[in-house]
PDB file of N, CA and C in Angstrom:
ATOM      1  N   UNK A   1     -20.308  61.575-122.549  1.00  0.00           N
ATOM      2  CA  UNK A   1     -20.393  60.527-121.571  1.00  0.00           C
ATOM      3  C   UNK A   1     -19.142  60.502-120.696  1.00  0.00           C
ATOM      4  N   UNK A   2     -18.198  60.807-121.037  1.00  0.00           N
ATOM      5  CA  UNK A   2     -16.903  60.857-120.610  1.00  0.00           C
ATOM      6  C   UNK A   2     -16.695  61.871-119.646  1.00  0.00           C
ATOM      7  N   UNK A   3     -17.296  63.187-119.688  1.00  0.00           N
ATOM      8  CA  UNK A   3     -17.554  64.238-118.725  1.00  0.00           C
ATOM      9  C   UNK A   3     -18.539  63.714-118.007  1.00  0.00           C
ATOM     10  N   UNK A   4     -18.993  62.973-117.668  1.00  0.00           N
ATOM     11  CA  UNK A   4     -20.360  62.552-116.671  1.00  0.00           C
ATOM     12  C   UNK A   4     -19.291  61.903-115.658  1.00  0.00           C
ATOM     13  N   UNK A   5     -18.791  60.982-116.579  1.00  0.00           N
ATOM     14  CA  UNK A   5     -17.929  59.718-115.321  1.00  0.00           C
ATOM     15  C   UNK A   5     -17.137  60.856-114.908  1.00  0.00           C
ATOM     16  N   UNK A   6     -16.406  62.095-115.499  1.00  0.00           N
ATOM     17  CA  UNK A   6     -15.234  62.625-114.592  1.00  0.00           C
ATOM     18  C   UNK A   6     -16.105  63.653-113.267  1.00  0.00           C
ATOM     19  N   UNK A   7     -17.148  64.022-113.664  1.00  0.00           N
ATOM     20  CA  UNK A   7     -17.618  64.695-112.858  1.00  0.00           C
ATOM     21  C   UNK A   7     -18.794  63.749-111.575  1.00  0.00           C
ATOM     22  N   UNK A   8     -18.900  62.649-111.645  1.00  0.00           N
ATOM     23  CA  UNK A   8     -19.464  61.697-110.800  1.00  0.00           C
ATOM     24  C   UNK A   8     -18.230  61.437-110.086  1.00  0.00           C
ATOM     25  N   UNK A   9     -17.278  60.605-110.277  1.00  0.00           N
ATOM     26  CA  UNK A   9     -16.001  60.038-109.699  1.00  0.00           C
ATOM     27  C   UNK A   9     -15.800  61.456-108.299  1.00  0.00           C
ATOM     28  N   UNK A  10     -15.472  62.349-108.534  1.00  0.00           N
ATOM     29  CA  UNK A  10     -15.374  63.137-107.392  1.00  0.00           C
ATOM     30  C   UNK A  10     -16.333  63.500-106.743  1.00  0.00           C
ATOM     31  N   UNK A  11     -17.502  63.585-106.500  1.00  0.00           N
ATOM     32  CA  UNK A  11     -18.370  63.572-105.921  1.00  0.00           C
ATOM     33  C   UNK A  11     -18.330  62.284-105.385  1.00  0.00           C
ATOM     34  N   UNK A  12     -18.586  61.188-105.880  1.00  0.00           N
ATOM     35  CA  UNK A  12     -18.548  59.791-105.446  1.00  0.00           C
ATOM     36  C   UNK A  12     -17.114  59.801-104.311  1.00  0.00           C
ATOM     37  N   UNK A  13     -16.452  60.552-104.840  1.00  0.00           N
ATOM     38  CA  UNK A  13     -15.198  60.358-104.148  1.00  0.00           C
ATOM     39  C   UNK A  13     -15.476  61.347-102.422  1.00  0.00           C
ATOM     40  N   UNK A  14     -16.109  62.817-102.765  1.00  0.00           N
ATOM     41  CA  UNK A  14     -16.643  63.244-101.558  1.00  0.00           C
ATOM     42  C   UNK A  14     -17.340  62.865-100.480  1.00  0.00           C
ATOM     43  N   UNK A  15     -18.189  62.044-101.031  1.00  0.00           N
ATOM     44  CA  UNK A  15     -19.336  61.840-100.527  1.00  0.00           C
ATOM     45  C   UNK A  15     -18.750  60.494 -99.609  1.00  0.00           C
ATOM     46  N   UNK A  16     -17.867  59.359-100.101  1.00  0.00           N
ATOM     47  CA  UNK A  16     -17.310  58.297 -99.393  1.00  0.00           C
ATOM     48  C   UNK A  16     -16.467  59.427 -97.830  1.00  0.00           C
ATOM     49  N   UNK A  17     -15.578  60.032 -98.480  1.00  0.00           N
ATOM     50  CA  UNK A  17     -14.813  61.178 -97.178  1.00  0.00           C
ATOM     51  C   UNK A  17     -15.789  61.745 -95.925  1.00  0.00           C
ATOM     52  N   UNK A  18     -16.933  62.254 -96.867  1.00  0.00           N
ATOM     53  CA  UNK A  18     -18.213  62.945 -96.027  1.00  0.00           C
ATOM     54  C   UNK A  18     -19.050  61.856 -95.020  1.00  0.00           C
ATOM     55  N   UNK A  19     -19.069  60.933 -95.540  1.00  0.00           N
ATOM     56  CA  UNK A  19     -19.851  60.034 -94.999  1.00  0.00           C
ATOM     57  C   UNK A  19     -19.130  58.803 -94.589  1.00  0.00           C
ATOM     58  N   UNK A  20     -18.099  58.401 -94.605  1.00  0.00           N
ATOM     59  CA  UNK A  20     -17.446  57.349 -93.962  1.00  0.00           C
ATOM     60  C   UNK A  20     -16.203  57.599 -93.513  1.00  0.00           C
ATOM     61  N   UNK A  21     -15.099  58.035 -93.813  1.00  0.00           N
ATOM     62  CA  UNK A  21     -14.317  58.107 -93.453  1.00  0.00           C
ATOM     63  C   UNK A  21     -14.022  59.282 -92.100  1.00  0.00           C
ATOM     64  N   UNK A  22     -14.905  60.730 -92.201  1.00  0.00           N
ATOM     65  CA  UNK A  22     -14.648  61.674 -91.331  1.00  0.00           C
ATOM     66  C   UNK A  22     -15.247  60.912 -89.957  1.00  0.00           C
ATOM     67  N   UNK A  23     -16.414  60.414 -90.447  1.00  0.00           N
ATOM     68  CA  UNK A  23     -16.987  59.706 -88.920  1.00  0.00           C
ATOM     69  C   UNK A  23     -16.142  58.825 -88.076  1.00  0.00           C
ATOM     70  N   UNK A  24     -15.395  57.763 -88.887  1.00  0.00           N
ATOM     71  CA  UNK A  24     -14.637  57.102 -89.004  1.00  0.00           C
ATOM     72  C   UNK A  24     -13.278  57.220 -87.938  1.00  0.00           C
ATOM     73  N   UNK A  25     -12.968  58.407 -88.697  1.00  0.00           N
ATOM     74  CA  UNK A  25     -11.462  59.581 -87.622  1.00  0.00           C
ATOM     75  C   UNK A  25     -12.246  59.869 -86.325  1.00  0.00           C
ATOM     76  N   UNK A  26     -13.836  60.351 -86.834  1.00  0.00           N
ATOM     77  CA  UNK A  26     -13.915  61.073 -85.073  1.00  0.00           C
ATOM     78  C   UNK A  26     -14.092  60.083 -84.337  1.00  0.00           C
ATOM     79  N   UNK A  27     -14.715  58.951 -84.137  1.00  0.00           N
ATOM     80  CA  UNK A  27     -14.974  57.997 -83.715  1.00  0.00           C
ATOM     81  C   UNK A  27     -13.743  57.730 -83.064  1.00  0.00           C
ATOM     82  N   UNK A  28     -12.586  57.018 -83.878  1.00  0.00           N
ATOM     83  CA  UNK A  28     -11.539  56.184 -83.385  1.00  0.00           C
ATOM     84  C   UNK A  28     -10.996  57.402 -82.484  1.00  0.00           C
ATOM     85  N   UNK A  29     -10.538  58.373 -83.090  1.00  0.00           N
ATOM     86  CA  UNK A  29      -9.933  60.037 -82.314  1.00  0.00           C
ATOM     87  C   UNK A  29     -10.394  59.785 -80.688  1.00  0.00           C
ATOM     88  N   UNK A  30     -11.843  59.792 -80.686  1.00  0.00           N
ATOM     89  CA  UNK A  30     -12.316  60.131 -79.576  1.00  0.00           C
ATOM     90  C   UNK A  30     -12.169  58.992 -78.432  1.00  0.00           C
ATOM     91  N   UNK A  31     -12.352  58.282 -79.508  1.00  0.00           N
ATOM     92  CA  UNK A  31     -12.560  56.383 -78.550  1.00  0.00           C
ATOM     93  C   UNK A  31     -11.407  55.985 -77.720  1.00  0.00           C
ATOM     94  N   UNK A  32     -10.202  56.789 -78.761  1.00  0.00           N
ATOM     95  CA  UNK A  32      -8.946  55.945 -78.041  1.00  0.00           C
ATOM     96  C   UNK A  32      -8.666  57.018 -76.577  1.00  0.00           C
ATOM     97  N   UNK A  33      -8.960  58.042 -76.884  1.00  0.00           N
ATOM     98  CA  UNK A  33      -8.729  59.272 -75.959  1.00  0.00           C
ATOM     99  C   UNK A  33      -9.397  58.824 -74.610  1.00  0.00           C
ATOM    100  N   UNK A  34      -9.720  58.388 -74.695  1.00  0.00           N
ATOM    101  CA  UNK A  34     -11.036  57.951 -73.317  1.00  0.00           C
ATOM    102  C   UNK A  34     -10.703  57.161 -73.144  1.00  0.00           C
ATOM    103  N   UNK A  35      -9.883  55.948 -73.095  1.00  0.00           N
ATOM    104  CA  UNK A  35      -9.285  54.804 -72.442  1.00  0.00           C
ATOM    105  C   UNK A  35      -8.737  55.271 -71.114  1.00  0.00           C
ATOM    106  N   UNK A  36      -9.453  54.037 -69.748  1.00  0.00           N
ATOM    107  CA  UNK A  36      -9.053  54.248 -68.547  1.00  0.00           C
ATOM    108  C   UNK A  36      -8.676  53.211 -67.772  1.00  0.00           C
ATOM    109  N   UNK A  37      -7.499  53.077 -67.078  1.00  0.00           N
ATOM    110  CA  UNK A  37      -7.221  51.741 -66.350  1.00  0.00           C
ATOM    111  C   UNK A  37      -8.682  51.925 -65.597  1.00  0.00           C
ATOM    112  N   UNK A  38      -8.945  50.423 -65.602  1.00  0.00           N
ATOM    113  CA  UNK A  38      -9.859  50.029 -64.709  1.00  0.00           C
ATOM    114  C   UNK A  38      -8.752  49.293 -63.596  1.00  0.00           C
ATOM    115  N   UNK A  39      -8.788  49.681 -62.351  1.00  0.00           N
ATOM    116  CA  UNK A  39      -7.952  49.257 -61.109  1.00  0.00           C
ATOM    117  C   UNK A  39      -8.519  47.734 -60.824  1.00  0.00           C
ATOM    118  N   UNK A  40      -8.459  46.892 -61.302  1.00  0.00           N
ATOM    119  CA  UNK A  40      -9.027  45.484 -60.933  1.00  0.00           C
ATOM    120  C   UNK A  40      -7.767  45.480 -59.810  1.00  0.00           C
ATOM    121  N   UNK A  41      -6.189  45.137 -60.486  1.00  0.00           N
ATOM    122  CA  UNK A  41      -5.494  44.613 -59.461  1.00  0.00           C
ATOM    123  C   UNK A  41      -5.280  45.479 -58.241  1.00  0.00           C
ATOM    124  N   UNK A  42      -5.391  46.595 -57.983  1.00  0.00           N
ATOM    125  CA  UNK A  42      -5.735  47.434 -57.100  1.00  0.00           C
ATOM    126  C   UNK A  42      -6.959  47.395 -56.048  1.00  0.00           C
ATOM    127  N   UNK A  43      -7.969  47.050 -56.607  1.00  0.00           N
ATOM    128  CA  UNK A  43      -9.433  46.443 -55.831  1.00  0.00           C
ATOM    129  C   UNK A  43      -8.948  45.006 -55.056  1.00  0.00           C
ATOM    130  N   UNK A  44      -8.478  44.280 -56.192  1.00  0.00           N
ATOM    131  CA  UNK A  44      -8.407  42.702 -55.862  1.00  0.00           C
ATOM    132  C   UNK A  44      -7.062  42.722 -54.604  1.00  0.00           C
ATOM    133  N   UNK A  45      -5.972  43.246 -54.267  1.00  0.00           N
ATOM    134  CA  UNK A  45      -4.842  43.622 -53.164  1.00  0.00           C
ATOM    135  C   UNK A  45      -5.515  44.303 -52.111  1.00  0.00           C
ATOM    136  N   UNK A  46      -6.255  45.278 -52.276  1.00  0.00           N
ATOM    137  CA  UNK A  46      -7.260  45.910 -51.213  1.00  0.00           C
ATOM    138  C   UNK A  46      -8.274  45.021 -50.507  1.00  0.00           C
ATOM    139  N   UNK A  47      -9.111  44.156 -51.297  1.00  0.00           N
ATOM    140  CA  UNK A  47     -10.102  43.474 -50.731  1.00  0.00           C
ATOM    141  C   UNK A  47      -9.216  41.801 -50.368  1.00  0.00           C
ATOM    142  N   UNK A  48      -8.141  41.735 -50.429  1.00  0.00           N
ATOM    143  CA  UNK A  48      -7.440  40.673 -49.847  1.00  0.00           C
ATOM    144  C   UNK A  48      -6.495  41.051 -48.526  1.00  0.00           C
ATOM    145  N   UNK A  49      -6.292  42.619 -48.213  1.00  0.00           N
ATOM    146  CA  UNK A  49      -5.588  42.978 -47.105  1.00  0.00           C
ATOM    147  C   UNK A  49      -6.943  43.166 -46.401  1.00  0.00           C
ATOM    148  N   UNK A  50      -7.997  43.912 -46.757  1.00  0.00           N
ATOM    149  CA  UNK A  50      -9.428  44.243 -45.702  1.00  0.00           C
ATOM    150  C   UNK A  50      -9.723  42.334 -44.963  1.00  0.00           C
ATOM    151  N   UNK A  51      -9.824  41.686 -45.881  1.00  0.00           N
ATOM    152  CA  UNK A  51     -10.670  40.155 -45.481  1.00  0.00           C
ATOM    153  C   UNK A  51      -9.105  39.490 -44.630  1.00  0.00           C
ATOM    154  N   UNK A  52      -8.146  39.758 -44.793  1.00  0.00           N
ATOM    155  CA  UNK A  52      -6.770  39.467 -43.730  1.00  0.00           C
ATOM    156  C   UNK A  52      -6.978  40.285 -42.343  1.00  0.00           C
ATOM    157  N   UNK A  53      -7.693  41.550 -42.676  1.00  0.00           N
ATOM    158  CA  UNK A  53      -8.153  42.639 -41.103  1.00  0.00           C
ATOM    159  C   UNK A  53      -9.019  41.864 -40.613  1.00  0.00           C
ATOM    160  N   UNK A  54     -10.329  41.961 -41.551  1.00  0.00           N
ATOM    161  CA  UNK A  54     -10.882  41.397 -40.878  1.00  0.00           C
ATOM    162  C   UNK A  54     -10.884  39.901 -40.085  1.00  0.00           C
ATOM    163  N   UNK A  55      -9.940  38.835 -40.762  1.00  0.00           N
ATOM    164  CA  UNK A  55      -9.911  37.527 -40.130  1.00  0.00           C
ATOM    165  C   UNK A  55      -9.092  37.881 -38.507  1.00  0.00           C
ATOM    166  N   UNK A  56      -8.257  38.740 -38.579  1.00  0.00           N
ATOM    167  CA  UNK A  56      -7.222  38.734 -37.338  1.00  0.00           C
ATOM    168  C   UNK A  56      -8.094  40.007 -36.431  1.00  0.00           C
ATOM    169  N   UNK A  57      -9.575  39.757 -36.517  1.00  0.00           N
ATOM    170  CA  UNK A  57     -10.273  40.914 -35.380  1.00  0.00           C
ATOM    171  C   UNK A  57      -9.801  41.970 -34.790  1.00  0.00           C
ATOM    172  N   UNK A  58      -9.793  43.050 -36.113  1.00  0.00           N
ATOM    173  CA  UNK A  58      -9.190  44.491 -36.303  1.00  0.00           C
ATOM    174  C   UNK A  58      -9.889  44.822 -35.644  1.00  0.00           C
ATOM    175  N   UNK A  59     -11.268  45.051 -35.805  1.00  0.00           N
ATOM    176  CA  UNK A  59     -12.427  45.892 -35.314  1.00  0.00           C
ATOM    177  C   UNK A  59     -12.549  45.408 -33.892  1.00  0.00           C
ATOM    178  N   UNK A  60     -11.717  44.457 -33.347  1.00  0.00           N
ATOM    179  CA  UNK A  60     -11.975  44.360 -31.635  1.00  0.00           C
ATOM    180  C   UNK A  60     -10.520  45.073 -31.320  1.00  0.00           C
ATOM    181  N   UNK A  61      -9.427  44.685 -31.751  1.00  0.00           N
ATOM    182  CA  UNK A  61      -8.092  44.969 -31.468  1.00  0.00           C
ATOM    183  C   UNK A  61      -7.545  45.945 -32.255  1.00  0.00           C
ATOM    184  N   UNK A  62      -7.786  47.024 -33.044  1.00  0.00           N
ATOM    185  CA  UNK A  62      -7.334  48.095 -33.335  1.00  0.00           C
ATOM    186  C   UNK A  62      -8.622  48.816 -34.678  1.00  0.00           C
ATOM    187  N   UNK A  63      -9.737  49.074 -33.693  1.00  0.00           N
ATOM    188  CA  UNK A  63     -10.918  49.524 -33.797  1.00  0.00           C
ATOM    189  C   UNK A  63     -10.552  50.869 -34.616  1.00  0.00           C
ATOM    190  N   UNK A  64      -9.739  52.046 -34.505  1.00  0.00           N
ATOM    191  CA  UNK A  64      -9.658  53.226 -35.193  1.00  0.00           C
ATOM    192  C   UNK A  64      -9.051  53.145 -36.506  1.00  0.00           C
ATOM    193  N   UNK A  65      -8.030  51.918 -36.772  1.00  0.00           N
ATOM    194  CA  UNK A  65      -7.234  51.794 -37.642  1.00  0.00           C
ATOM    195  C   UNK A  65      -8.357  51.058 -38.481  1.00  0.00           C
ATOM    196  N   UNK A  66      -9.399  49.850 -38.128  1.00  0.00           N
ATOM    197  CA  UNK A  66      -9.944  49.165 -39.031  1.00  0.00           C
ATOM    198  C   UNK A  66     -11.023  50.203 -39.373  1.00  0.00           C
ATOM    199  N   UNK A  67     -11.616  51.217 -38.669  1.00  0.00           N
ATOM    200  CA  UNK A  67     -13.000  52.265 -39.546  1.00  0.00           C
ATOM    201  C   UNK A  67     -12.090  52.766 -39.866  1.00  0.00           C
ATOM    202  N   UNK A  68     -10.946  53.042 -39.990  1.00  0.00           N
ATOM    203  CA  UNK A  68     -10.152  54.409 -41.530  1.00  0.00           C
ATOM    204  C   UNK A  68      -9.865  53.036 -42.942  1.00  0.00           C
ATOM    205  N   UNK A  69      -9.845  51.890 -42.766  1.00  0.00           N
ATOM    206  CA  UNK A  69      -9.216  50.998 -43.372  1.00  0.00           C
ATOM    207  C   UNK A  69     -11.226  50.811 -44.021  1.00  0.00           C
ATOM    208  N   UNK A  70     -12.139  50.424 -43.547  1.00  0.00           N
ATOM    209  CA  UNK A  70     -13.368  49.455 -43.997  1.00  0.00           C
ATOM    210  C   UNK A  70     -13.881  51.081 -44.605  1.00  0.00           C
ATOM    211  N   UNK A  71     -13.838  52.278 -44.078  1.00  0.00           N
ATOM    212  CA  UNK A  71     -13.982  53.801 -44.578  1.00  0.00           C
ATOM    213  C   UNK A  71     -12.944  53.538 -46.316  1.00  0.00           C
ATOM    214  N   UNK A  72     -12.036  53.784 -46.047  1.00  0.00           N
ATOM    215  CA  UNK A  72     -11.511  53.954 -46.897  1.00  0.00           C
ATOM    216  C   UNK A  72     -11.714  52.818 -48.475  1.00  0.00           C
ATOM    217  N   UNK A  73     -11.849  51.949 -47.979  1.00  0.00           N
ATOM    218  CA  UNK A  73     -12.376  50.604 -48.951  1.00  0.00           C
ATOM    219  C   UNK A  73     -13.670  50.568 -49.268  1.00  0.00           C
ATOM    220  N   UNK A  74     -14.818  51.121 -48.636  1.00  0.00           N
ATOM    221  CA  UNK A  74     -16.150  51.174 -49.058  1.00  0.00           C
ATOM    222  C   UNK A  74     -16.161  52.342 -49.719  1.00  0.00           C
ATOM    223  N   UNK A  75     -15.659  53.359 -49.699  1.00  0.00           N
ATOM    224  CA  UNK A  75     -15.482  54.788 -50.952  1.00  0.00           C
ATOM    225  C   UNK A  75     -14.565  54.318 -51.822  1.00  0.00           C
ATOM    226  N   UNK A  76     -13.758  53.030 -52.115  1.00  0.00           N
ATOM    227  CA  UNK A  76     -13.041  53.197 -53.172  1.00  0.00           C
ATOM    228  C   UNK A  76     -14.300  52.056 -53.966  1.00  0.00           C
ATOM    229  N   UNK A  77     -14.773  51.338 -53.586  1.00  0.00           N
ATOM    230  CA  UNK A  77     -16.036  50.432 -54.166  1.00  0.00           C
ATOM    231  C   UNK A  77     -17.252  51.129 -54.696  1.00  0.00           C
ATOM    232  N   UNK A  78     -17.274  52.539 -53.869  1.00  0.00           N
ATOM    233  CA  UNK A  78     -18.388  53.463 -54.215  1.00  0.00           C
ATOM    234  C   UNK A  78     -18.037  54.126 -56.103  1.00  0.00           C
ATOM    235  N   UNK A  79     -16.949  54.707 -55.750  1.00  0.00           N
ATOM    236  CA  UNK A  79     -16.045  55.175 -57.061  1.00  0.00           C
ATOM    237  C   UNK A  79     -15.596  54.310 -57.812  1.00  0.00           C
ATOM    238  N   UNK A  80     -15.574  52.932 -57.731  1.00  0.00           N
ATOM    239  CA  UNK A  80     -15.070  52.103 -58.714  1.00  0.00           C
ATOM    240  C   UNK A  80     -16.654  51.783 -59.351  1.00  0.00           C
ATOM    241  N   UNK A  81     -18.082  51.375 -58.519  1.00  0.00           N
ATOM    242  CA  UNK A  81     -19.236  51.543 -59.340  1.00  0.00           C
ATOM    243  C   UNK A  81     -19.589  52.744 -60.009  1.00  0.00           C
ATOM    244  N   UNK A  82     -19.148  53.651 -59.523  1.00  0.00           N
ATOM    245  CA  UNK A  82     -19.551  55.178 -60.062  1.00  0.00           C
ATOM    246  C   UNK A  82     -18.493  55.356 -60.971  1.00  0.00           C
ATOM    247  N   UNK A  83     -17.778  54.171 -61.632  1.00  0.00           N
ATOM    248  CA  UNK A  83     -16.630  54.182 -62.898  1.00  0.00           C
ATOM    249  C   UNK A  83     -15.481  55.289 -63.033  1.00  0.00           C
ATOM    250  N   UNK A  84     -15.044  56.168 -61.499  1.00  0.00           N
ATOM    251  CA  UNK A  84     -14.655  56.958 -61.094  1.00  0.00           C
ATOM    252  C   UNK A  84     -12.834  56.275 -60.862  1.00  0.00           C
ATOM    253  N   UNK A  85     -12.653  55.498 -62.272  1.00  0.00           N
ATOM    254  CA  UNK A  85     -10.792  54.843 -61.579  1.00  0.00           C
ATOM    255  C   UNK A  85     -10.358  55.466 -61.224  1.00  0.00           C
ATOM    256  N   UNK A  86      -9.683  56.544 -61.391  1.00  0.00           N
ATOM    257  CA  UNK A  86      -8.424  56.975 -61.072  1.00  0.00           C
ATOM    258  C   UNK A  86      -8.428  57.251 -59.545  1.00  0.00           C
ATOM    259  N   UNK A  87      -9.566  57.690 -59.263  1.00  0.00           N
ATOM    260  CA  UNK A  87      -9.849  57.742 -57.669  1.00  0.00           C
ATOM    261  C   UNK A  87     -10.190  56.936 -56.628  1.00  0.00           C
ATOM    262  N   UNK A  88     -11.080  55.783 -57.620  1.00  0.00           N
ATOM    263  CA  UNK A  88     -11.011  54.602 -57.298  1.00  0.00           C
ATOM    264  C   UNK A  88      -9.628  53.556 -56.889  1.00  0.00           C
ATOM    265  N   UNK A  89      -8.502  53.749 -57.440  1.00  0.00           N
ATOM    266  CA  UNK A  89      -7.553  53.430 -57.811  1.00  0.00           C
ATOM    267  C   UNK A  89      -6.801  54.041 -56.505  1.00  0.00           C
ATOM    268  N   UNK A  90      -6.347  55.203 -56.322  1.00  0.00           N
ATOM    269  CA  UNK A  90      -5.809  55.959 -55.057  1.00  0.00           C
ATOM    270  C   UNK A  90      -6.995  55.527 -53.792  1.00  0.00           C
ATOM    271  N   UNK A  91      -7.953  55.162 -53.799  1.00  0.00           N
ATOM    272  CA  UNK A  91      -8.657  54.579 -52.635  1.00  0.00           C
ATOM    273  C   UNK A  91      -8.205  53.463 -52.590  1.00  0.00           C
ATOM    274  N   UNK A  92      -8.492  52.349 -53.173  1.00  0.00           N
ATOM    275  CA  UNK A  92      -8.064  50.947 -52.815  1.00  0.00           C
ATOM    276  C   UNK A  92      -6.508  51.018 -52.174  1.00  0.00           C
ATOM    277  N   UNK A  93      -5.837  51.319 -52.772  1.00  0.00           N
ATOM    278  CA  UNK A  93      -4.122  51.686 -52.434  1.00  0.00           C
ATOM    279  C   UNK A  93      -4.103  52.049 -51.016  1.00  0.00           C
ATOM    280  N   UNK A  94      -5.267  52.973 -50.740  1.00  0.00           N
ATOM    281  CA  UNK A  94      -5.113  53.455 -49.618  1.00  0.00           C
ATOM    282  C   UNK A  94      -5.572  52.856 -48.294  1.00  0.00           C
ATOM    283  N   UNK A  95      -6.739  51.371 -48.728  1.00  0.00           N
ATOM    284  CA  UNK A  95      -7.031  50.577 -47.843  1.00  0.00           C
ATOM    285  C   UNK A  95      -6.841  49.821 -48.041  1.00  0.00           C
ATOM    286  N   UNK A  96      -5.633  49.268 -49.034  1.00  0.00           N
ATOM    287  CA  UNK A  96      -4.664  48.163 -48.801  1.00  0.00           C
ATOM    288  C   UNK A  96      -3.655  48.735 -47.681  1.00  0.00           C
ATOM    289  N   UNK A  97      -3.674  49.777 -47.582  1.00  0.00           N
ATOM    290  CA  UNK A  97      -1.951  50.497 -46.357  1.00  0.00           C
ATOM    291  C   UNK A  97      -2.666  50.364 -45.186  1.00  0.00           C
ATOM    292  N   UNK A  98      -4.093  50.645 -45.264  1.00  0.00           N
ATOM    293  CA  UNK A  98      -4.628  50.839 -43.794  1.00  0.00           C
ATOM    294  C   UNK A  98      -4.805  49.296 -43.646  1.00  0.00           C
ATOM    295  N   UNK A  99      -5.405  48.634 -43.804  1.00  0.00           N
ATOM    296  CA  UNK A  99      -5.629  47.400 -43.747  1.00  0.00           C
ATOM    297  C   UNK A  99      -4.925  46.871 -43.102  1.00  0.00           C
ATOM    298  N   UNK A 100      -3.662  46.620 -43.843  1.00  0.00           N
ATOM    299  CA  UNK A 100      -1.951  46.028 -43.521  1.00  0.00           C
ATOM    300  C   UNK A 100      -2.234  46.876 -42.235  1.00  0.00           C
ATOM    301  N   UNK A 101      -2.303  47.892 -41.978  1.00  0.00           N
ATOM    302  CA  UNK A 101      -1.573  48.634 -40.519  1.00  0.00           C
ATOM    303  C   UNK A 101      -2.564  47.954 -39.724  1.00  0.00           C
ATOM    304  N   UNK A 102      -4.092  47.780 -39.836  1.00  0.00           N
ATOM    305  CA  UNK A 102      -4.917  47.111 -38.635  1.00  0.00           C
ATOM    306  C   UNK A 102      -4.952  45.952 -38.716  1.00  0.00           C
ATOM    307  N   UNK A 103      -3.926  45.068 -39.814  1.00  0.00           N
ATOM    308  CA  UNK A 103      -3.888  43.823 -39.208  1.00  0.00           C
ATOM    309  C   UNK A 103      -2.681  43.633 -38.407  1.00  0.00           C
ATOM    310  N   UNK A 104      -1.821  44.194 -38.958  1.00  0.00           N
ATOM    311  CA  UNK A 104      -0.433  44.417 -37.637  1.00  0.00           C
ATOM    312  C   UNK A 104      -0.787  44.517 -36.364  1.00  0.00           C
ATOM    313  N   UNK A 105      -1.810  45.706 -35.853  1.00  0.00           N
ATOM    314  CA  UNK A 105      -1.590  46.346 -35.092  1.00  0.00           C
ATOM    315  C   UNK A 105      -2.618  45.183 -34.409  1.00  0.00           C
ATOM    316  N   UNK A 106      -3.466  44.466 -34.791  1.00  0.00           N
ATOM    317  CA  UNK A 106      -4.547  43.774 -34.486  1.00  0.00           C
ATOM    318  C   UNK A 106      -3.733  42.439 -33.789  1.00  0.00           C
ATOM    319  N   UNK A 107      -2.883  41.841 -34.644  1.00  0.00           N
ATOM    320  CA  UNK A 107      -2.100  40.846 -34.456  1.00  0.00           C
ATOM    321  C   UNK A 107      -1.013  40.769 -33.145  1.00  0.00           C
ATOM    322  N   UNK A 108      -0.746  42.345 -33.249  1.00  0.00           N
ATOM    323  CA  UNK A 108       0.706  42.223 -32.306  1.00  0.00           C
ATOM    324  C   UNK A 108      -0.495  42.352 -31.006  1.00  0.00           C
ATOM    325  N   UNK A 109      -1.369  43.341 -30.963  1.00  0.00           N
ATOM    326  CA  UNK A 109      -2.364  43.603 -29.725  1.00  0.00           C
ATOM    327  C   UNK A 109      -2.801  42.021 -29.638  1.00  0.00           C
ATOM    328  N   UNK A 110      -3.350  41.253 -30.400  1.00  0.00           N
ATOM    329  CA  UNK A 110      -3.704  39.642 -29.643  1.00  0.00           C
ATOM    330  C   UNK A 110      -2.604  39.014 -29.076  1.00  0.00           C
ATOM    331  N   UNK A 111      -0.949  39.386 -29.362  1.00  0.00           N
ATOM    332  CA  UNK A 111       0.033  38.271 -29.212  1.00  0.00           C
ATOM    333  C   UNK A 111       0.239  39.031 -27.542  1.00  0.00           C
ATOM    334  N   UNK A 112       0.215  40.499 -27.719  1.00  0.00           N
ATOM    335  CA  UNK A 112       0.325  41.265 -26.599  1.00  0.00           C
ATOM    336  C   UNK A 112      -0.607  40.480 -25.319  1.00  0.00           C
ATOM    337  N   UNK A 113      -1.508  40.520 -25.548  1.00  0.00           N
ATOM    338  CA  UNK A 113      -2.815  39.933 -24.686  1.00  0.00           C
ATOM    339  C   UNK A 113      -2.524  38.614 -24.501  1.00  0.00           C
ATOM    340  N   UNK A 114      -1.699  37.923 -25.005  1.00  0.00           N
ATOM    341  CA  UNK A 114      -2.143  36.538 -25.123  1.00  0.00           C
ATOM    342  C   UNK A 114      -2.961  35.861 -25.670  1.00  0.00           C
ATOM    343  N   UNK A 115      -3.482  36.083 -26.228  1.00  0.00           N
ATOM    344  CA  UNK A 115      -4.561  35.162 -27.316  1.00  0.00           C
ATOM    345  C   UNK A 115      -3.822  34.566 -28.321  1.00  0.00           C
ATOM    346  N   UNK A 116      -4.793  33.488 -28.829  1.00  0.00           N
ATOM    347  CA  UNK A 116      -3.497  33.175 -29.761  1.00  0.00           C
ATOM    348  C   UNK A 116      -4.035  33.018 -30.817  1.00  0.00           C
ATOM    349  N   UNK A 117      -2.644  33.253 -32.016  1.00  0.00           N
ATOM    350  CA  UNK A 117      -3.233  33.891 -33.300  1.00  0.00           C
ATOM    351  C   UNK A 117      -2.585  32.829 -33.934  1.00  0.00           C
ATOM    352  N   UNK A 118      -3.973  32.910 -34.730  1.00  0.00           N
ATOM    353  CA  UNK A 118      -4.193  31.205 -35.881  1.00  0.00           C
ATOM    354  C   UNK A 118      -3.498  31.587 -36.730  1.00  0.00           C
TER     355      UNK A 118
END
């Protein structure tokens, strides 16, 4: 009886390794490996410089700068649904810069003109 329990115990003991624990490693192994910033604060700075373009009428007063800026922000929204961060991430960045430049350029062109800016 005593040779039964020694020769069960390791098997019992395999079979826990085989079946719970290896899955266990690959699982966590793999899971943590695949962690990706999701660019929220990157989206959220981008879509607060685009809605600043757009309030100071980019698209009347610096029309080339706001389609590279509303271009550049609708492909980083495309790639942020298509779960594409990292590129997602270098887009928004990139129509937060354009943005800023067509609301400048939007702003100084109304003060230029005379209009007056709210």
């Amino acid at each position: 009886m005593t040779n039964d329990m020694t020769l069960s115990t390791p098997r019992k003991q395999r079979r826990f390794l085989l079946y719970f624990i290896l899955p266990l490693a690959f699982v966590c192994g793999f899971g943590t490996g695949c962690v990706t910033h999701i660019p929220v604060d990157e989206y959220t700075m981008a879509r607060a410089a685009y809605e600043a373009a757009k309030d100071s009428d980019a698209a009347r007063f610096a029309p080339s700068l706001w389609f590279n800026a509303e271009q550049a922000y609708r492909e980083a929204q495309k790639d942020f649904r298509d779960r594409h961060y990292e590129q997602a991430a270098i887009r928004f960045v990139q129509a937060q810069d354009l943005s800023e430049q067509a609301e400048n350029s939007a702003r100084l062109s109304r003060n230029q003109s005379g209009e007056v800016i709210p």
